[in-house]
PDB file of N, CA and C in Angstrom:
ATOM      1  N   UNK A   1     -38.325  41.103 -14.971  1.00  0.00           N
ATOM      2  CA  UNK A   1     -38.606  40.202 -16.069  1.00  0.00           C
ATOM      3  C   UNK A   1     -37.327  39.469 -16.466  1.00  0.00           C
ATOM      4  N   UNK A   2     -37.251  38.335 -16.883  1.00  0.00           N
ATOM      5  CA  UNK A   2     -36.187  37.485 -16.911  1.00  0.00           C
ATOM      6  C   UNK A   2     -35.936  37.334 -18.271  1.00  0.00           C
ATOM      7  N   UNK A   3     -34.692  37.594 -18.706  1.00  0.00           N
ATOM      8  CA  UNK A   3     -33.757  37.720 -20.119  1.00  0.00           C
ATOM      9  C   UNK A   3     -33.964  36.766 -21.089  1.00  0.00           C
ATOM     10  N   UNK A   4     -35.014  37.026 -22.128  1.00  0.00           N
ATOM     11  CA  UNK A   4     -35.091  35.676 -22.974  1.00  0.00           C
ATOM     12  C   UNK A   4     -33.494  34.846 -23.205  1.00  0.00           C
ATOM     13  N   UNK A   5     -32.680  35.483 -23.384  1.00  0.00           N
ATOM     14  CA  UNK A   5     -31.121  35.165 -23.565  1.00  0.00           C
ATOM     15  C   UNK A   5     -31.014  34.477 -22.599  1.00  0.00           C
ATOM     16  N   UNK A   6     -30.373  33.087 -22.719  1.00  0.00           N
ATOM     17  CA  UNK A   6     -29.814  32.265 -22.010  1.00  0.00           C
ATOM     18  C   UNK A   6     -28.238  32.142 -22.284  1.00  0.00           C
ATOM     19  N   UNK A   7     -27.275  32.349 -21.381  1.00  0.00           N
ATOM     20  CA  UNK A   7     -25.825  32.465 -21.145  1.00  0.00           C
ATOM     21  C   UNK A   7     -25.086  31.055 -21.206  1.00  0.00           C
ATOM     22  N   UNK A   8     -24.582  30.415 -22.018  1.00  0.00           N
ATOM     23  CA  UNK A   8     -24.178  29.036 -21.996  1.00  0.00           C
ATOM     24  C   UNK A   8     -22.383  28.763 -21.828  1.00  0.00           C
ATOM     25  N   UNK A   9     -22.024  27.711 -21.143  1.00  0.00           N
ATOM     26  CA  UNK A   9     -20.514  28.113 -21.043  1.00  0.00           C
ATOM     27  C   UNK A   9     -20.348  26.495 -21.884  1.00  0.00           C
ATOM     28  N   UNK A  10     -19.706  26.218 -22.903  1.00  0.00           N
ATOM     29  CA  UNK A  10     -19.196  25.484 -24.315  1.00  0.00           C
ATOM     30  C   UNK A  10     -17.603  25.272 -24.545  1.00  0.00           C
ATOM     31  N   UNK A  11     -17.495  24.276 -24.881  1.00  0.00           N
ATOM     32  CA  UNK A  11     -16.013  23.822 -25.256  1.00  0.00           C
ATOM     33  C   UNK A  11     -16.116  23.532 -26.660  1.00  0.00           C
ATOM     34  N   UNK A  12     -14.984  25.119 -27.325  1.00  0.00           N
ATOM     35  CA  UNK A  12     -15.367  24.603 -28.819  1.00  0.00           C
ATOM     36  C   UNK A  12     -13.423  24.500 -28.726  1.00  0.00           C
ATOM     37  N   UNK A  13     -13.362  23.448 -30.031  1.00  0.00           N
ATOM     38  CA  UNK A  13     -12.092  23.097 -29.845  1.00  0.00           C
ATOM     39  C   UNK A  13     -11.002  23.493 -29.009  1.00  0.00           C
ATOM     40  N   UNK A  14     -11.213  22.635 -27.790  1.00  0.00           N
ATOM     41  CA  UNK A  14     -10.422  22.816 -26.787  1.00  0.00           C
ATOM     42  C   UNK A  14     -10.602  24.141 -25.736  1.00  0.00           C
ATOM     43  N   UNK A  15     -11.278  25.216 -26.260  1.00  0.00           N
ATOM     44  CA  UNK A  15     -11.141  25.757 -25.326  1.00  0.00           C
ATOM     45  C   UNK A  15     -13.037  26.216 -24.971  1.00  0.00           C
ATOM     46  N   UNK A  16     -13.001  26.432 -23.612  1.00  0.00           N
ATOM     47  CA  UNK A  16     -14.085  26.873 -23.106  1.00  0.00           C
ATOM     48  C   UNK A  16     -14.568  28.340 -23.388  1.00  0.00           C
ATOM     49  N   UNK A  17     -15.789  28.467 -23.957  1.00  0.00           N
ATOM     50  CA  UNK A  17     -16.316  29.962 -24.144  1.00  0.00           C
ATOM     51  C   UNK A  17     -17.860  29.828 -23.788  1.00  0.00           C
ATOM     52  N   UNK A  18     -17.910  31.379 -23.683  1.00  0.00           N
ATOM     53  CA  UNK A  18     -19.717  31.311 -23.072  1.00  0.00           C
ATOM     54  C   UNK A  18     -20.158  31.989 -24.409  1.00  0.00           C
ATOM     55  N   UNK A  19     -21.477  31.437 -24.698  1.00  0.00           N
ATOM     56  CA  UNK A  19     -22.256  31.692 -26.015  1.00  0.00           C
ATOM     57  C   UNK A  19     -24.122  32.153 -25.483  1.00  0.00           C
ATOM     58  N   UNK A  20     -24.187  33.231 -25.511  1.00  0.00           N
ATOM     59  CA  UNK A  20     -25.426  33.871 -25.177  1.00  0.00           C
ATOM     60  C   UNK A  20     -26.353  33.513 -26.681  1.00  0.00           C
ATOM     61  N   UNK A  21     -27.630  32.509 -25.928  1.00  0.00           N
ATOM     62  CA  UNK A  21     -28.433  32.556 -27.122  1.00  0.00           C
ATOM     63  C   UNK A  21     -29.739  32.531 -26.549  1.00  0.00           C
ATOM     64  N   UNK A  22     -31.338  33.115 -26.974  1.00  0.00           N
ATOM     65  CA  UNK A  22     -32.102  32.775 -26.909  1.00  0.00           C
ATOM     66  C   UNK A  22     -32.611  31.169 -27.127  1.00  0.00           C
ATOM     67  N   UNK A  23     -33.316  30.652 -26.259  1.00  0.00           N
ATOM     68  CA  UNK A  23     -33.611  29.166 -25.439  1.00  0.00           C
ATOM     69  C   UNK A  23     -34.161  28.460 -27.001  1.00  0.00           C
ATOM     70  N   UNK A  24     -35.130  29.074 -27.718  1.00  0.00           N
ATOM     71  CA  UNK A  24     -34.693  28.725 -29.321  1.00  0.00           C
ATOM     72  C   UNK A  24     -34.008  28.350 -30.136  1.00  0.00           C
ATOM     73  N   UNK A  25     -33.282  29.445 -29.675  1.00  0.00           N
ATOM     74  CA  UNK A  25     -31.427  28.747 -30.366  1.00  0.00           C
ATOM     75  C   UNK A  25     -31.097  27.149 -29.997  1.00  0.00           C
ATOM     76  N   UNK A  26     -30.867  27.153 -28.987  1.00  0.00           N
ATOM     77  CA  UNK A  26     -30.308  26.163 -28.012  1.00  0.00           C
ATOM     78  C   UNK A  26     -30.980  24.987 -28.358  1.00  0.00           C
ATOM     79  N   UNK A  27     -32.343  25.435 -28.725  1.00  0.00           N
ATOM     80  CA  UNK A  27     -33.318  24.450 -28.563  1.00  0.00           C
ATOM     81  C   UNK A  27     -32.996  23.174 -30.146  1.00  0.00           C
ATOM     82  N   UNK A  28     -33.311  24.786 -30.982  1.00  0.00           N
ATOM     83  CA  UNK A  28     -32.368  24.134 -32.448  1.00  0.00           C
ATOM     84  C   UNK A  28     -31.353  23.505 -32.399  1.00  0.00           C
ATOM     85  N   UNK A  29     -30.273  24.281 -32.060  1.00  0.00           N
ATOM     86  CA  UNK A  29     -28.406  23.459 -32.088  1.00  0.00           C
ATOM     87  C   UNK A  29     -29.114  21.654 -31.660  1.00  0.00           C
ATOM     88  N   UNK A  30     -29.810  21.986 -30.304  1.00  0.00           N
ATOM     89  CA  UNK A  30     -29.712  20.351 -29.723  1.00  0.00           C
ATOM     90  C   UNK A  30     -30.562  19.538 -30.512  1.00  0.00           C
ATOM     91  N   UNK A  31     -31.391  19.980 -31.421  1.00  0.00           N
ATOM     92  CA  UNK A  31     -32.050  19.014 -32.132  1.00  0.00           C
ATOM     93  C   UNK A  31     -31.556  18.612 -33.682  1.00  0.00           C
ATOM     94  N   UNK A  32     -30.383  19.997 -34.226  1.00  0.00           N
ATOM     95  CA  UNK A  32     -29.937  19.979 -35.157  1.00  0.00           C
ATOM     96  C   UNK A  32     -28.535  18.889 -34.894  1.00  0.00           C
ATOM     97  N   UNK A  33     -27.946  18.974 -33.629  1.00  0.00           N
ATOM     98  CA  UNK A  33     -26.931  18.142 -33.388  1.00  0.00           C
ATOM     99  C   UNK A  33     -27.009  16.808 -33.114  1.00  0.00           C
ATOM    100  N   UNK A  34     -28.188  16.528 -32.687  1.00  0.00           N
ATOM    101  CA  UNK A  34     -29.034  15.012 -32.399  1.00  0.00           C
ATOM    102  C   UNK A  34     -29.025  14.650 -33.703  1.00  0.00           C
ATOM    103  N   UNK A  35     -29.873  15.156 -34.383  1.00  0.00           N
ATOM    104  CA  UNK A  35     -30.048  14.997 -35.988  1.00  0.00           C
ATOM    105  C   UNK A  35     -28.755  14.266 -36.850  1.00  0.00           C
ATOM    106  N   UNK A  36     -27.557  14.920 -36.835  1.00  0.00           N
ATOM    107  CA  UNK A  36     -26.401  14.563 -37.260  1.00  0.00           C
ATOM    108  C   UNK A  36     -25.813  13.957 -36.702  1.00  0.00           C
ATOM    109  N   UNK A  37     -26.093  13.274 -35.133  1.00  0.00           N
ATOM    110  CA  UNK A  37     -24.984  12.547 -34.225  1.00  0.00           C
ATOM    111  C   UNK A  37     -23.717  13.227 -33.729  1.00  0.00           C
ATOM    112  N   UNK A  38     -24.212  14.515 -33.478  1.00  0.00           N
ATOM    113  CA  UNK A  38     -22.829  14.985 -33.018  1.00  0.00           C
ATOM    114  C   UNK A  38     -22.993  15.880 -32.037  1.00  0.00           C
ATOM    115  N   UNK A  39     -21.995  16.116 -31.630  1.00  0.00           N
ATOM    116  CA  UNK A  39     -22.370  16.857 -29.882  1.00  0.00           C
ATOM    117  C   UNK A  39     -22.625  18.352 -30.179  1.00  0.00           C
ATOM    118  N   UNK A  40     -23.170  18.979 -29.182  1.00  0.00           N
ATOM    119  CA  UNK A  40     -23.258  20.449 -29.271  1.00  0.00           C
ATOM    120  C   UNK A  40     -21.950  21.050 -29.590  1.00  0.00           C
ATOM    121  N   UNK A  41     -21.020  20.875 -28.868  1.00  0.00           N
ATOM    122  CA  UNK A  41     -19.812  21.765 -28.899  1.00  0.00           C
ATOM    123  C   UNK A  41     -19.094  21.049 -30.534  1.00  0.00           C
ATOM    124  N   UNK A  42     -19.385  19.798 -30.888  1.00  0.00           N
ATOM    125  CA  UNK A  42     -18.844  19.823 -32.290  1.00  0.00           C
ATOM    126  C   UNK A  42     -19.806  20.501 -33.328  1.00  0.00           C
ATOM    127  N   UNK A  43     -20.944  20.653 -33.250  1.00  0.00           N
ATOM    128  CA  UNK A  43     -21.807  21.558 -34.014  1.00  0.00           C
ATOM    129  C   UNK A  43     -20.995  23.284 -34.121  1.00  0.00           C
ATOM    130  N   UNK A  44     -21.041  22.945 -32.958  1.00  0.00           N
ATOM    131  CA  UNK A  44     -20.760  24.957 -32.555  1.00  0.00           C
ATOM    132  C   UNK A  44     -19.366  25.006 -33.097  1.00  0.00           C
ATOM    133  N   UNK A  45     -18.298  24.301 -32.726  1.00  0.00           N
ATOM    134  CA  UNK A  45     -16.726  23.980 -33.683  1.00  0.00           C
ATOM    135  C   UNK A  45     -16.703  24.070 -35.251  1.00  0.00           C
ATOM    136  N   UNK A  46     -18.074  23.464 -36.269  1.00  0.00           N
ATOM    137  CA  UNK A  46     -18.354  23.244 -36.982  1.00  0.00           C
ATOM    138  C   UNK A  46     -18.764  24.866 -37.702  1.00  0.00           C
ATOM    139  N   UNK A  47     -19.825  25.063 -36.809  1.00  0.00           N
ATOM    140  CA  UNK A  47     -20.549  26.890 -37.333  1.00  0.00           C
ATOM    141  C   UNK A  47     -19.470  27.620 -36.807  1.00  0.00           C
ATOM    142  N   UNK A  48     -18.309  27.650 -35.932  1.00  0.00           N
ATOM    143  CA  UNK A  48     -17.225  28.442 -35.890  1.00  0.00           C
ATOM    144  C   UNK A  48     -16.043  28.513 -36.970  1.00  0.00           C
ATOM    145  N   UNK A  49     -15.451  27.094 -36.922  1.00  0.00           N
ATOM    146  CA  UNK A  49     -14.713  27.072 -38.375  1.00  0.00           C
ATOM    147  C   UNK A  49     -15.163  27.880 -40.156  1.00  0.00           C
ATOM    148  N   UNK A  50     -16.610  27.371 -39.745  1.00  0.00           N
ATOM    149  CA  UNK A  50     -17.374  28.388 -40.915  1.00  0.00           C
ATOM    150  C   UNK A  50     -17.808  29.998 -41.303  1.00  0.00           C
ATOM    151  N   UNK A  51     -17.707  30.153 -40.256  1.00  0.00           N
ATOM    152  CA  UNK A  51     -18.359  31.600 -40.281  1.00  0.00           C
ATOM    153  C   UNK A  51     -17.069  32.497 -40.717  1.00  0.00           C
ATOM    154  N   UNK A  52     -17.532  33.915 -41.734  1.00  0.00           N
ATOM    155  CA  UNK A  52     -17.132  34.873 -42.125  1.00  0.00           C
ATOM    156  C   UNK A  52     -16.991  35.689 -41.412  1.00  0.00           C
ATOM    157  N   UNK A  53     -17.674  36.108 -40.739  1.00  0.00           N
ATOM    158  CA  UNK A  53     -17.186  37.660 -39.621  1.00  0.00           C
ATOM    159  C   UNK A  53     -18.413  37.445 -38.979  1.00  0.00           C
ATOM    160  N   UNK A  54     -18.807  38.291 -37.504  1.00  0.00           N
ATOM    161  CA  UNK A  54     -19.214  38.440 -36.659  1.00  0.00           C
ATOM    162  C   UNK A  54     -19.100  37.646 -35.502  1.00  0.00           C
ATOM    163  N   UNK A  55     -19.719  38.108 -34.549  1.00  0.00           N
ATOM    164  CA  UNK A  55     -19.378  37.214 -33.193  1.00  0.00           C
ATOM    165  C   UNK A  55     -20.133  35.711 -33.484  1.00  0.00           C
ATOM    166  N   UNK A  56     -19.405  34.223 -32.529  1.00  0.00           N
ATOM    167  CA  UNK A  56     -20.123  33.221 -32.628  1.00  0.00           C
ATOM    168  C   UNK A  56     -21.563  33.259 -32.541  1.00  0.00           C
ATOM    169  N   UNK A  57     -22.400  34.083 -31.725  1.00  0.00           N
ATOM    170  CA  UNK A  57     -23.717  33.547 -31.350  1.00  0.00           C
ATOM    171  C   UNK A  57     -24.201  34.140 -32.274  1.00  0.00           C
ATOM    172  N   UNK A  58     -24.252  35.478 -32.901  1.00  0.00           N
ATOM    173  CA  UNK A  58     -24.559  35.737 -34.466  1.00  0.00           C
ATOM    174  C   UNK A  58     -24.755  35.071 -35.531  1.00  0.00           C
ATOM    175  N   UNK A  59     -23.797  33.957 -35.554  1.00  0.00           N
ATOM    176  CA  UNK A  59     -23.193  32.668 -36.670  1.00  0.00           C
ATOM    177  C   UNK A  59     -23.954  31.701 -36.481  1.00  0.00           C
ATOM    178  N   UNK A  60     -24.362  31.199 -34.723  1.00  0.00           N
ATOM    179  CA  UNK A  60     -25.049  30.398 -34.591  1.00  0.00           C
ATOM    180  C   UNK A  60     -26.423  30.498 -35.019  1.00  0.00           C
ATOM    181  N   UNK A  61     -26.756  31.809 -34.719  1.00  0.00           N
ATOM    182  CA  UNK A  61     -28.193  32.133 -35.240  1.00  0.00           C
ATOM    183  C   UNK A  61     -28.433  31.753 -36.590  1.00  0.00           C
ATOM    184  N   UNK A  62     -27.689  32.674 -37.279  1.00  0.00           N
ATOM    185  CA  UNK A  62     -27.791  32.605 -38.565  1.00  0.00           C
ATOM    186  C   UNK A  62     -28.114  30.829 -39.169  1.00  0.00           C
ATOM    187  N   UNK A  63     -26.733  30.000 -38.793  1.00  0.00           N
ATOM    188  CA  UNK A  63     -27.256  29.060 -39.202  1.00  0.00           C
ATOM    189  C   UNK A  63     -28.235  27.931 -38.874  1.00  0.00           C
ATOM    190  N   UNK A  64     -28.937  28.952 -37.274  1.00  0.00           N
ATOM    191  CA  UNK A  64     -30.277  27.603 -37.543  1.00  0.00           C
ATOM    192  C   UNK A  64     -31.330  28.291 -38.277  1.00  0.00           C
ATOM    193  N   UNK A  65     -31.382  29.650 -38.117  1.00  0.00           N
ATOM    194  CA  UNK A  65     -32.398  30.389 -39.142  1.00  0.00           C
ATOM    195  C   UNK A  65     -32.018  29.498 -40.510  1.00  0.00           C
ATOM    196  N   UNK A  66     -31.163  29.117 -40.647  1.00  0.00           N
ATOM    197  CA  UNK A  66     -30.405  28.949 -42.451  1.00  0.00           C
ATOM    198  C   UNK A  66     -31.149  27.308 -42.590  1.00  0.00           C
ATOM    199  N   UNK A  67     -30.627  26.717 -41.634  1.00  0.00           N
ATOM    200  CA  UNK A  67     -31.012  25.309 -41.787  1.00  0.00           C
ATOM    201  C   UNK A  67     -32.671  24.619 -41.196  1.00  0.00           C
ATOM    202  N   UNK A  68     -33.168  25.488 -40.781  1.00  0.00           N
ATOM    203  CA  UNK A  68     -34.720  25.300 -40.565  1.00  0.00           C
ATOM    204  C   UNK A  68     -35.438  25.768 -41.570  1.00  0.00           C
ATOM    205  N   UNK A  69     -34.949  27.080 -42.181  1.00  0.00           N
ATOM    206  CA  UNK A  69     -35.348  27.571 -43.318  1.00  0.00           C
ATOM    207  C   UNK A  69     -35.320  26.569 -44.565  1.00  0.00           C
ATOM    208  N   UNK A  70     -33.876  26.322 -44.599  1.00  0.00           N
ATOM    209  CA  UNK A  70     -33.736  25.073 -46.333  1.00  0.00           C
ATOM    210  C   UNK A  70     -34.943  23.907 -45.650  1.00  0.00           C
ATOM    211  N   UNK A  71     -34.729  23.580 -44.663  1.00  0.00           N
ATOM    212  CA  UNK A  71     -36.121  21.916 -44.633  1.00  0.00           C
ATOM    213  C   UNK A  71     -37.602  22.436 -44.791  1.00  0.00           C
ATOM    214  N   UNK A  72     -37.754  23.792 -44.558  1.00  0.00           N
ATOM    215  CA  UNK A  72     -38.910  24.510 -44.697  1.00  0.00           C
ATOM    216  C   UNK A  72     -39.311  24.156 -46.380  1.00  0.00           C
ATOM    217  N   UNK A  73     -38.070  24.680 -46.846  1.00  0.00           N
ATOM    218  CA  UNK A  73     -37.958  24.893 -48.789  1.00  0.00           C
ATOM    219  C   UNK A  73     -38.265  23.705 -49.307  1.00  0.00           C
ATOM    220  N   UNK A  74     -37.175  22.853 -48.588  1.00  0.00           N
ATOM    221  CA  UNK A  74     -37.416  21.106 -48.764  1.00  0.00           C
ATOM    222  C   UNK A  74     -38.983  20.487 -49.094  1.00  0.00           C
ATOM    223  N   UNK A  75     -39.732  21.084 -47.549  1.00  0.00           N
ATOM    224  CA  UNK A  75     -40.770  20.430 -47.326  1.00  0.00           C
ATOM    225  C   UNK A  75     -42.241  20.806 -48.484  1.00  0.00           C
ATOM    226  N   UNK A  76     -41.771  22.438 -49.197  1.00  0.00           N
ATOM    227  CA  UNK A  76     -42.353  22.417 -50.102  1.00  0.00           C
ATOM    228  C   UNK A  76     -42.753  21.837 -51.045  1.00  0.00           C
ATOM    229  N   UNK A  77     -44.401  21.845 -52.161  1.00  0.00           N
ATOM    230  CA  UNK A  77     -44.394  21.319 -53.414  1.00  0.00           C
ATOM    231  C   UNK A  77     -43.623  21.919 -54.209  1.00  0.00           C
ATOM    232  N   UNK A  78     -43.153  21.246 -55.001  1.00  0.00           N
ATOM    233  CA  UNK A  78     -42.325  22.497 -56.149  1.00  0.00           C
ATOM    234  C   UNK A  78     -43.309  23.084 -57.135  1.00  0.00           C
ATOM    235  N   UNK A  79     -43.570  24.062 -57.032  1.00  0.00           N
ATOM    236  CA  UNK A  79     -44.527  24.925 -57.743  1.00  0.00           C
ATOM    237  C   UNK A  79     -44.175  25.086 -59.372  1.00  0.00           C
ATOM    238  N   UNK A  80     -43.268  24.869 -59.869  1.00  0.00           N
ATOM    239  CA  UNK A  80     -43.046  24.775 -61.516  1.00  0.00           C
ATOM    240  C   UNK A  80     -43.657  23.272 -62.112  1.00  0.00           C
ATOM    241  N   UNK A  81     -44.453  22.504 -61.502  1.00  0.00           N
ATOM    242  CA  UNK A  81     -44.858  21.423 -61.421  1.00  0.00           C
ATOM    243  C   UNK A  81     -46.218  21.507 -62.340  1.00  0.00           C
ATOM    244  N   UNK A  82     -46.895  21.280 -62.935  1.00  0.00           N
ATOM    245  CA  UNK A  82     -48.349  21.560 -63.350  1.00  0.00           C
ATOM    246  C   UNK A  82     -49.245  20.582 -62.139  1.00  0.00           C
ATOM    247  N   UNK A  83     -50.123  21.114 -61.632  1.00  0.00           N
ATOM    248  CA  UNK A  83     -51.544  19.899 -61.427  1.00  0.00           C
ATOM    249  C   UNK A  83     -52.207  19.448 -61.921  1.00  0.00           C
ATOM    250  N   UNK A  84     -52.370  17.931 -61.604  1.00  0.00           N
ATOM    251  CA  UNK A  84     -52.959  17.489 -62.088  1.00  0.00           C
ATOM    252  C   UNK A  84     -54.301  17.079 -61.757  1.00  0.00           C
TER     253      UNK A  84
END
């Protein structure tokens, strides 16, 4: 059976690293980085400079869970609203 994890080799500032993510992941970064006009490896430079502790692909997760989640919140009615 073949490894949902896909093995990616990335240039985050200047230097080359491999970033193991499920094809999800990947799938996010490239639509989250399209989104903003900016390349994968400046996205991933971006969630690296940021992150608090753990390994990159941890960080990466986290923040597409983080940022699919807020447009989720976004896309909500705001419920303190009355109907009318």
């Amino acid at each position: 059976m073949k490894s949902p994890v896909v093995k990616r080799s990335i240039v985050v500032a200047g230097h080359k690293t491999s970033v193991s993510l499920e094809e999800a992941f990947w799938n996010g970064m490239k639509e989250i980085s399209a989104l903003r006009n900016m390349t994968l490896s400046e996205l991933v430079g971006e969630i690296d400079n940021n992150r608090q502790q753990g390994n990159l692909s941890s960080a990466i997760r986290l923040f597409v869970l983080d940022y699919f989640r807020s447009r989720a919140m976004a896309a909500q009615p705001d419920n303190n609203v009355p109907a009318q």
